[in-house]
Protein backbone atom coordinates (compact mmCIF):
# COMPACT_ATOMS: atom_id res chain seq x y z
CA UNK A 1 -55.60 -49.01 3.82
CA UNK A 2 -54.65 -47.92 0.17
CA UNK A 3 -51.23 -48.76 -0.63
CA UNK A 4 -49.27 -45.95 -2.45
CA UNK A 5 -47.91 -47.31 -5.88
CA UNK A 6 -44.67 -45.56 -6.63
CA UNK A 7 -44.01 -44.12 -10.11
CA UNK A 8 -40.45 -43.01 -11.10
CA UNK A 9 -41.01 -39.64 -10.70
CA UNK A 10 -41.81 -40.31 -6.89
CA UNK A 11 -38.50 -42.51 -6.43
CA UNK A 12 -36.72 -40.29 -8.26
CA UNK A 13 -37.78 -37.22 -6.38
CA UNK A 14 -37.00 -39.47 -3.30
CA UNK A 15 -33.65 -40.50 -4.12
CA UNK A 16 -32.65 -36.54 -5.02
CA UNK A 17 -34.32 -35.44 -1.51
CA UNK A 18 -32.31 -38.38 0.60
CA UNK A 19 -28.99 -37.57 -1.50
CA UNK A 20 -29.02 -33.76 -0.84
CA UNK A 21 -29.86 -34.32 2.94
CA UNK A 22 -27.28 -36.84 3.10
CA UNK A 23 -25.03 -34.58 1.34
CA UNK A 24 -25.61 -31.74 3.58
CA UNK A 25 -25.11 -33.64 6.95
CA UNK A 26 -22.43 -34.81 6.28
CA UNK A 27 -21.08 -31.06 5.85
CA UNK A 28 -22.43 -29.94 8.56
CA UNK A 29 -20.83 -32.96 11.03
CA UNK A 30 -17.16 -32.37 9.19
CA UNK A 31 -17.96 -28.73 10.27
CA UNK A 32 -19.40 -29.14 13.86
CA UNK A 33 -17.42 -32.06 15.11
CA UNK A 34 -15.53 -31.29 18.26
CA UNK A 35 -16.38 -27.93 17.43
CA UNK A 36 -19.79 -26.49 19.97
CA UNK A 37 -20.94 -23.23 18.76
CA UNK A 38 -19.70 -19.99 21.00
CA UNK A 39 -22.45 -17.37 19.89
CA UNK A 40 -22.61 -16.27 23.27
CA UNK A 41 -19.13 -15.30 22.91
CA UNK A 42 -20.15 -13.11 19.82
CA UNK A 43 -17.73 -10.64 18.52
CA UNK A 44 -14.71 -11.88 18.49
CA UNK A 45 -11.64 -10.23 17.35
CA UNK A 46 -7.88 -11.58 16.78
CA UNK A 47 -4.75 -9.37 15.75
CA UNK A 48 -1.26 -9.86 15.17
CA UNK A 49 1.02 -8.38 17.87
CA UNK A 50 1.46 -6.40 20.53
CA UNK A 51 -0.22 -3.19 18.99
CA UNK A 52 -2.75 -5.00 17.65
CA UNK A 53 -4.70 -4.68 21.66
CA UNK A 54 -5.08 -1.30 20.70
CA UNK A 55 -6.36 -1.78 17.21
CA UNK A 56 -8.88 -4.49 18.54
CA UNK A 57 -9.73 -1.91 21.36
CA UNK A 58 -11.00 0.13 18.59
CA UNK A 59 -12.52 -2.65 16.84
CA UNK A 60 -14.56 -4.11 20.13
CA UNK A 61 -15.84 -0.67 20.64
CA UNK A 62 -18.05 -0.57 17.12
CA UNK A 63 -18.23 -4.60 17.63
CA UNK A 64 -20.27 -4.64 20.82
CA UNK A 65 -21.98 -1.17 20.21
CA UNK A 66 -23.62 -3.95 17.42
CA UNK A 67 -21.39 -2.43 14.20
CA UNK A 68 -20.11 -4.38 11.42
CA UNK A 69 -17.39 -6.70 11.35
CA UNK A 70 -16.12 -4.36 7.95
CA UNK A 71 -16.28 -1.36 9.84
CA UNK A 72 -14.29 -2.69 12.49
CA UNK A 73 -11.25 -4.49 10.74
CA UNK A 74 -10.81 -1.03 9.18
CA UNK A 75 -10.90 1.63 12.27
CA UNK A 76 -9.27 -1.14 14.10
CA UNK A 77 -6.42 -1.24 11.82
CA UNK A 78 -6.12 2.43 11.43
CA UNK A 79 -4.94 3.12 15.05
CA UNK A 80 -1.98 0.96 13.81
CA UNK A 81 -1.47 3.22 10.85
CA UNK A 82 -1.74 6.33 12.57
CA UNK A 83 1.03 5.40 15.51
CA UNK A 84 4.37 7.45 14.40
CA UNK A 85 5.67 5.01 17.27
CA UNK A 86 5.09 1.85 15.41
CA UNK A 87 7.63 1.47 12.14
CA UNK A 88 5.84 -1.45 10.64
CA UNK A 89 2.68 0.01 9.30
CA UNK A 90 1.57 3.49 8.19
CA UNK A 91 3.24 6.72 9.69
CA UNK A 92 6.21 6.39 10.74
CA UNK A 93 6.95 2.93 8.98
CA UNK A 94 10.41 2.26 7.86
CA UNK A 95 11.58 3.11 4.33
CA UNK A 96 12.70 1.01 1.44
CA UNK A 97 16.17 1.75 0.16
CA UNK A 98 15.87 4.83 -1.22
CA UNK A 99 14.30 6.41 2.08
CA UNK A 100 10.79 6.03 0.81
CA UNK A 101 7.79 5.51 2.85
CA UNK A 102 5.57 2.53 0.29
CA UNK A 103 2.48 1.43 1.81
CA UNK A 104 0.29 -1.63 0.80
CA UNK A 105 -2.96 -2.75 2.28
CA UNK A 106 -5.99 -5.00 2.01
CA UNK A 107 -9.18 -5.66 2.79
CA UNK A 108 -12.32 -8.28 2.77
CA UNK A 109 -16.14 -8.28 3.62
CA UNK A 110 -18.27 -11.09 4.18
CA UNK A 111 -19.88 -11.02 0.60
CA UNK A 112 -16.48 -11.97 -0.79
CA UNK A 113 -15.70 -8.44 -2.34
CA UNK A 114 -12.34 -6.91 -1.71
CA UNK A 115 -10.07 -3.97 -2.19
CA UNK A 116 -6.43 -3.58 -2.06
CA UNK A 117 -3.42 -0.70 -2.59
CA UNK A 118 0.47 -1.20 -2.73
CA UNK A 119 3.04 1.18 -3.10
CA UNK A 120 1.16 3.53 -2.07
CA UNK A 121 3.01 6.69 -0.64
CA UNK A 122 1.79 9.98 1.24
CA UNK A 123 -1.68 8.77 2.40
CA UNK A 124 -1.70 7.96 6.35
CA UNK A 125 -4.28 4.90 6.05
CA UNK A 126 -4.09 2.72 3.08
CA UNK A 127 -7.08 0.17 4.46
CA UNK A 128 -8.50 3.12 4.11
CA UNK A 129 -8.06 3.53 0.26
CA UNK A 130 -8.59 -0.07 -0.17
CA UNK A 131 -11.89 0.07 1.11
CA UNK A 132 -12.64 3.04 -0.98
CA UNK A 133 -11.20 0.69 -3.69
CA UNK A 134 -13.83 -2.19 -3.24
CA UNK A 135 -16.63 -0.08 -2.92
CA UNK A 136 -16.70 2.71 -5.38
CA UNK A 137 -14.89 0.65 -8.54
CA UNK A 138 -14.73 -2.42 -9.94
CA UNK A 139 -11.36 -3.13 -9.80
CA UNK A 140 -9.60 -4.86 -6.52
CA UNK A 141 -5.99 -3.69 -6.64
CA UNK A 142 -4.72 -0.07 -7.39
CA UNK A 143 -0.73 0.22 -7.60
CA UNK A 144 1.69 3.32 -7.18
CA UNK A 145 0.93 6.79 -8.62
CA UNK A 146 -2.78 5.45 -9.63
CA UNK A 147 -3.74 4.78 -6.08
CA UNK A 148 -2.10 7.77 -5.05
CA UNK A 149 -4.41 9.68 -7.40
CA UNK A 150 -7.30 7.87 -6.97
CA UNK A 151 -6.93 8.44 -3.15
CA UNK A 152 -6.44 12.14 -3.45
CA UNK A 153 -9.95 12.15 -5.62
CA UNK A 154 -11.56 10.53 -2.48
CA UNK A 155 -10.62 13.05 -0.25
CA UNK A 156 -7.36 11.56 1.42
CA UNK A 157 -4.90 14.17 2.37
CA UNK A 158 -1.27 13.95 1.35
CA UNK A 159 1.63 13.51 4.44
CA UNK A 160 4.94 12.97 5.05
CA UNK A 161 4.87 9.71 6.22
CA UNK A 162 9.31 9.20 7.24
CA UNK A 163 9.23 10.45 10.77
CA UNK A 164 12.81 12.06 11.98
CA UNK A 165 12.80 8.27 14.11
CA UNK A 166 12.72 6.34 10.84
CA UNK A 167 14.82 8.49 8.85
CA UNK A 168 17.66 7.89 11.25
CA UNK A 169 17.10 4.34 11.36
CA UNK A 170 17.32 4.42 7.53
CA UNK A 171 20.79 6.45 7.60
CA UNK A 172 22.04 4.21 9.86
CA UNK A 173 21.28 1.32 7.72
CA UNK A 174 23.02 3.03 4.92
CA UNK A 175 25.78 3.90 6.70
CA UNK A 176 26.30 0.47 7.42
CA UNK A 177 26.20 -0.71 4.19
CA UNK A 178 29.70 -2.03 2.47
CA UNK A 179 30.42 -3.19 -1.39
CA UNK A 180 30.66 -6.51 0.76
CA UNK A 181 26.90 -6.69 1.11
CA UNK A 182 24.28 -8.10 -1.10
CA UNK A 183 20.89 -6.30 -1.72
CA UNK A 184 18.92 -7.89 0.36
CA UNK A 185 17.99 -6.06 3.65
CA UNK A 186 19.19 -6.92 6.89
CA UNK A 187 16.78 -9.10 9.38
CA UNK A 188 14.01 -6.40 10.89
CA UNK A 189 10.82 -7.27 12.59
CA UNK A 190 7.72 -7.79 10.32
CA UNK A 191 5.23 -6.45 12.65
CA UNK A 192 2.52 -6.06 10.27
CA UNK A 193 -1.24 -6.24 11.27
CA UNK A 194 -3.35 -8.61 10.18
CA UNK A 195 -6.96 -8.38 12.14
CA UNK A 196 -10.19 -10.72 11.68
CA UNK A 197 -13.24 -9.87 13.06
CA UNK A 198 -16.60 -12.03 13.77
CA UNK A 199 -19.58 -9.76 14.25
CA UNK A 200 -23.02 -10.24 16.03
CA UNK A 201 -24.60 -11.36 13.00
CA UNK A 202 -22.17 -14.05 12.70
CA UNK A 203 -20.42 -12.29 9.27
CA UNK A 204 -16.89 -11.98 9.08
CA UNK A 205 -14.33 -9.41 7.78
CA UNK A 206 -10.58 -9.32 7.56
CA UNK A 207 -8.11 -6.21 7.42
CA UNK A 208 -4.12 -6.37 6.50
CA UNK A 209 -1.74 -3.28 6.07
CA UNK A 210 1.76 -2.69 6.13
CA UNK A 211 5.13 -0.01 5.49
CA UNK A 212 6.81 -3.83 4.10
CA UNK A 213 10.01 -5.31 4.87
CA UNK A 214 12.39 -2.60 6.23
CA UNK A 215 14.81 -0.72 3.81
CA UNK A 216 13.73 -2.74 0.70
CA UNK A 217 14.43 -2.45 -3.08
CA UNK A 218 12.09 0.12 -4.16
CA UNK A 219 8.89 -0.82 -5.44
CA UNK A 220 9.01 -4.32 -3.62
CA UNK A 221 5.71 -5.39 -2.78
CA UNK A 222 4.68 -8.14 -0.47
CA UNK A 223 2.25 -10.53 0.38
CA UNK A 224 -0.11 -7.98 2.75
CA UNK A 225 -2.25 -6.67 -0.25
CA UNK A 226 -2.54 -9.97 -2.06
CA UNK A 227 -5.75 -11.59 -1.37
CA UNK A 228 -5.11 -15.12 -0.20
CA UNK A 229 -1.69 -14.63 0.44
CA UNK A 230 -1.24 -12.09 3.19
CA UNK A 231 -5.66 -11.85 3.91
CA UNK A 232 -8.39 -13.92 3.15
CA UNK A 233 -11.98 -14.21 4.23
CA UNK A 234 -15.03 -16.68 3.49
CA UNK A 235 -17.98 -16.12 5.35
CA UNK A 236 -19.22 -19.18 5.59
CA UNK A 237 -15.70 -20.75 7.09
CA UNK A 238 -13.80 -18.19 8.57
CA UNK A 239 -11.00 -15.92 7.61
CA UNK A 240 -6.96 -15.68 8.12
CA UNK A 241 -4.21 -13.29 7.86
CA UNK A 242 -0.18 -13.12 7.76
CA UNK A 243 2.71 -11.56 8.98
CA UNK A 244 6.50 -11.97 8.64
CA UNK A 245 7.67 -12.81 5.45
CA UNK A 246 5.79 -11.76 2.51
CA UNK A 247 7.71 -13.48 -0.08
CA UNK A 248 6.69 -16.87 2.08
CA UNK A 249 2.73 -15.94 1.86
CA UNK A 250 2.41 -15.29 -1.87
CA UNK A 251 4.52 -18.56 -2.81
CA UNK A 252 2.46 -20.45 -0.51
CA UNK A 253 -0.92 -18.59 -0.75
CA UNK A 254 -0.76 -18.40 2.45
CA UNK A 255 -3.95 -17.46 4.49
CA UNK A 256 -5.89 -18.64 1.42
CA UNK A 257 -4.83 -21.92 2.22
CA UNK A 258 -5.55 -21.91 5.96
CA UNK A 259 -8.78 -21.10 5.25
CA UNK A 260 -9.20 -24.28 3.21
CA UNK A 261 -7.85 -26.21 5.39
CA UNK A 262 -10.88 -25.20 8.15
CA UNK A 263 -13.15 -25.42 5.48
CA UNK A 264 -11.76 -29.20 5.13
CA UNK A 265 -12.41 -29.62 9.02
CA UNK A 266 -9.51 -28.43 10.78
CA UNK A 267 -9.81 -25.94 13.63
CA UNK A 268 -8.18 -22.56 13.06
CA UNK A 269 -5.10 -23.67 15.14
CA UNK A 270 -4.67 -26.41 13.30
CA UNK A 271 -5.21 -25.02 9.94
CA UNK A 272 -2.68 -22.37 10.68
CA UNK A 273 -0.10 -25.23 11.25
CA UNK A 274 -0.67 -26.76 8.59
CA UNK A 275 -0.39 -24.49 6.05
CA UNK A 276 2.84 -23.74 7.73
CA UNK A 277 4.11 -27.21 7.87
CA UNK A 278 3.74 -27.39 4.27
CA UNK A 279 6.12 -24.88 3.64
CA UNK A 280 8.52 -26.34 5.52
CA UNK A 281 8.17 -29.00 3.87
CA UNK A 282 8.36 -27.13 0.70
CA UNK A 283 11.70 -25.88 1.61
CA UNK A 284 13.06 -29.04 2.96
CA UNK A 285 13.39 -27.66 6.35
CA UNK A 286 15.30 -25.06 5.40
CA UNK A 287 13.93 -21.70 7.55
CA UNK A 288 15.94 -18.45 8.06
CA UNK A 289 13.04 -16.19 8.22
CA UNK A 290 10.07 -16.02 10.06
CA UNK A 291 6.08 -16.36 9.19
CA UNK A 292 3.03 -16.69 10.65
CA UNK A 293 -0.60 -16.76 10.42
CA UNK A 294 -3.42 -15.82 12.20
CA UNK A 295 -7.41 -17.65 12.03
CA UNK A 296 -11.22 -17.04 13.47
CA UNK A 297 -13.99 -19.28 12.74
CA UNK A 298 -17.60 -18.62 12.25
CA UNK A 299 -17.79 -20.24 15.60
CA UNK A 300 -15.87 -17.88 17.11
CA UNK A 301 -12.75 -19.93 17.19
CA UNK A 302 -9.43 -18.66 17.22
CA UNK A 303 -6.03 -19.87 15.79
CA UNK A 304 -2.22 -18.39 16.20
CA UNK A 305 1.13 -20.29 14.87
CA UNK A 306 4.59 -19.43 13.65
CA UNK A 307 7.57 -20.72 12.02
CA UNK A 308 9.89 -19.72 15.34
CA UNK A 309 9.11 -18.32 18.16
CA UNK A 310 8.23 -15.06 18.92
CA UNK A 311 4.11 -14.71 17.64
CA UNK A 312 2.61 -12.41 19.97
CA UNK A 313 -1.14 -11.83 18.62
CA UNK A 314 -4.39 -9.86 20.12
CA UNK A 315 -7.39 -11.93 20.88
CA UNK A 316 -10.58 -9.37 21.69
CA UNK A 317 -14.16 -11.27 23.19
CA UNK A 318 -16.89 -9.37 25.48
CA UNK A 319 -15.01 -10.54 28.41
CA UNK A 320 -11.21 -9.13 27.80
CA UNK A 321 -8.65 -8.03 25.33
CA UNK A 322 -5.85 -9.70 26.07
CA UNK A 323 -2.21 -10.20 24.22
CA UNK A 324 -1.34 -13.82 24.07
CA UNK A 325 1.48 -16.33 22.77
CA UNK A 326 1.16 -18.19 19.48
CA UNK A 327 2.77 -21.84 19.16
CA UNK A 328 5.70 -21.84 17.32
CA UNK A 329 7.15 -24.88 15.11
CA UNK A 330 10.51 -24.99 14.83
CA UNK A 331 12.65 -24.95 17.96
CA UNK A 332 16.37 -23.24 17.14
């Protein structure tokens, strides 16, 4: 038997071959651990609140019919936007203070591009023109009168989007109002949808769009077309998205941080804590508004958590669509 005599080109070829599979399990144990893949569970959708079944109804249907997970964060989002019913997001959202209908939106893909509008007015589905945003320029964000424009030269129609329901809300707001009051608007729901999707092909995509916080200053824009603040999606980890109080999101960077926080090992449940406890703890405890976040893995896994109670969120698999409770963390 001939024995092999090493030069230092074999031990060093070696040594870089041992190091980079060494490297690479250990990745892929901090990634796996505790954590079984659910392919057979493949798509999987998640949306924040009630509405959101509806949206991930839509979504499901191009998800199982074997559509992408792009596609379907976008139509599934746009039955939100459409509902006159629902004053969050699209027609029929609440004002801003000057009786104003401002929309903002975003939206991810799975290669890590991404499109976004705010303060946009007139134009039914924003996701819609963010999409249109990401694909056919090279910027990410278009703002106010520019993304109104560049809508209209994409073929979006123009609409009235303050329904007789929210202009009365609005006037009775301003009725209300007193030299005794400051500007800030009173409490209102932030019912804005957030949706993550998981494809058959195991690629992700994320969708957020909103009318804002009710009765704002005009030209206030929050966190929901701000990537990694109110949406944020890596396809190799997973992706998250917000709701509630903008202003919370962007100082935090929100959803961008719940994604690292899987990407560091935590499941999406506990990522979405997290990234919530440390803004408590960035405000010393102090909490008089409400925000939460929503998570999917690549493995399918799901994740739902708020500041208080009162999370309701969407969660869409082959088997049901079905409206479920997130955890809350601070008990009034």
């Amino acid at each position: 038997m001939v024995k092999k005599i090493w030069t230092r080109r074999d031990f060093l070829q070696k040594a870089g071959l041992v190091g980079l599979g060494l490297s690479q399990l250990k990745y892929v144990n901090l990634w796996a651990k505790g954590r079984p893949s659910r392919r057979g569970e493949f798509p999987v959708v998640i949306s924040t609140w009630k509405h959101g079944l509806a949206a991930n109804t839509k979504a499901g249907e191009i998800l199982m019919a074997g559509g992408k997970a792009l596609d379907a964060v976008e139509k599934g989002v746009n039955v939100s936007e459409a509902d006159p019913e629902l004053m969050s997001v699209g027609y029929g959202g609440l004002p801003d203070e000057d009786g104003v209908v401002t929309l903002d939106a975003c939206i991810m893909g799975p290669d890590g591009n991404c499109g976004a509008v705010a303060f946009l007015q007139d134009i039914v589905h924003p996701i819609s023109v963010a999409r249109r945003v990401m694909e056919r320029s090279d910027h990410v964000m278009l703002v106010g009168e520019g993304a109104l424009r560049f809508a209209l030269a994409h073929g979006f129609k123009r609409q009235n989007l303050l329904t007789d329901k929210a202009r009365e809300r609005w006037l009775e707001w301003k009725e209300k109002l007193s030299d005794q009051d400051d500007w800030f608007p009173p409490p209102q729901g932030h019912d804005t949808i957030s949706m993550i999707a998981l494809d058959k092909n195991g690629d992700l995509a994320g969708a957020c769009t909103t009318s804002g916080l009710a009765f704002k200053i005009h030209g206030r824009v929050g966190d929901s077309p701000i990537i990694g603040a109110g949406l944020y999606v890596d396809n190799g980890v997973g992706g998250a998205g917000a709701t509630g109080r903008g202003e919370a999101a962007i100082k935090t960077c929100g959803s961008f941080l719940v994604v690292e926080e899987m990407r560091r090992g935590a499941s999406p449940q506990e990522a979405c804590e997290a990234a919530l406890q440390r803004l408590i703890k960035q405000r010393k405890g102090k909490i008089d508004f409400q925000l939460a976040f929503i998570a999917l893995n690549k493995d399918g896994e799901i994740g739902a958590a708020s500041l208080k109670d009162g999370l309701q969120y969407a969660h869409f698999t082959p088997k049901e669509n079905k409206l479920k409770d997130g955890k809350y963390l601070i008990k009034d």
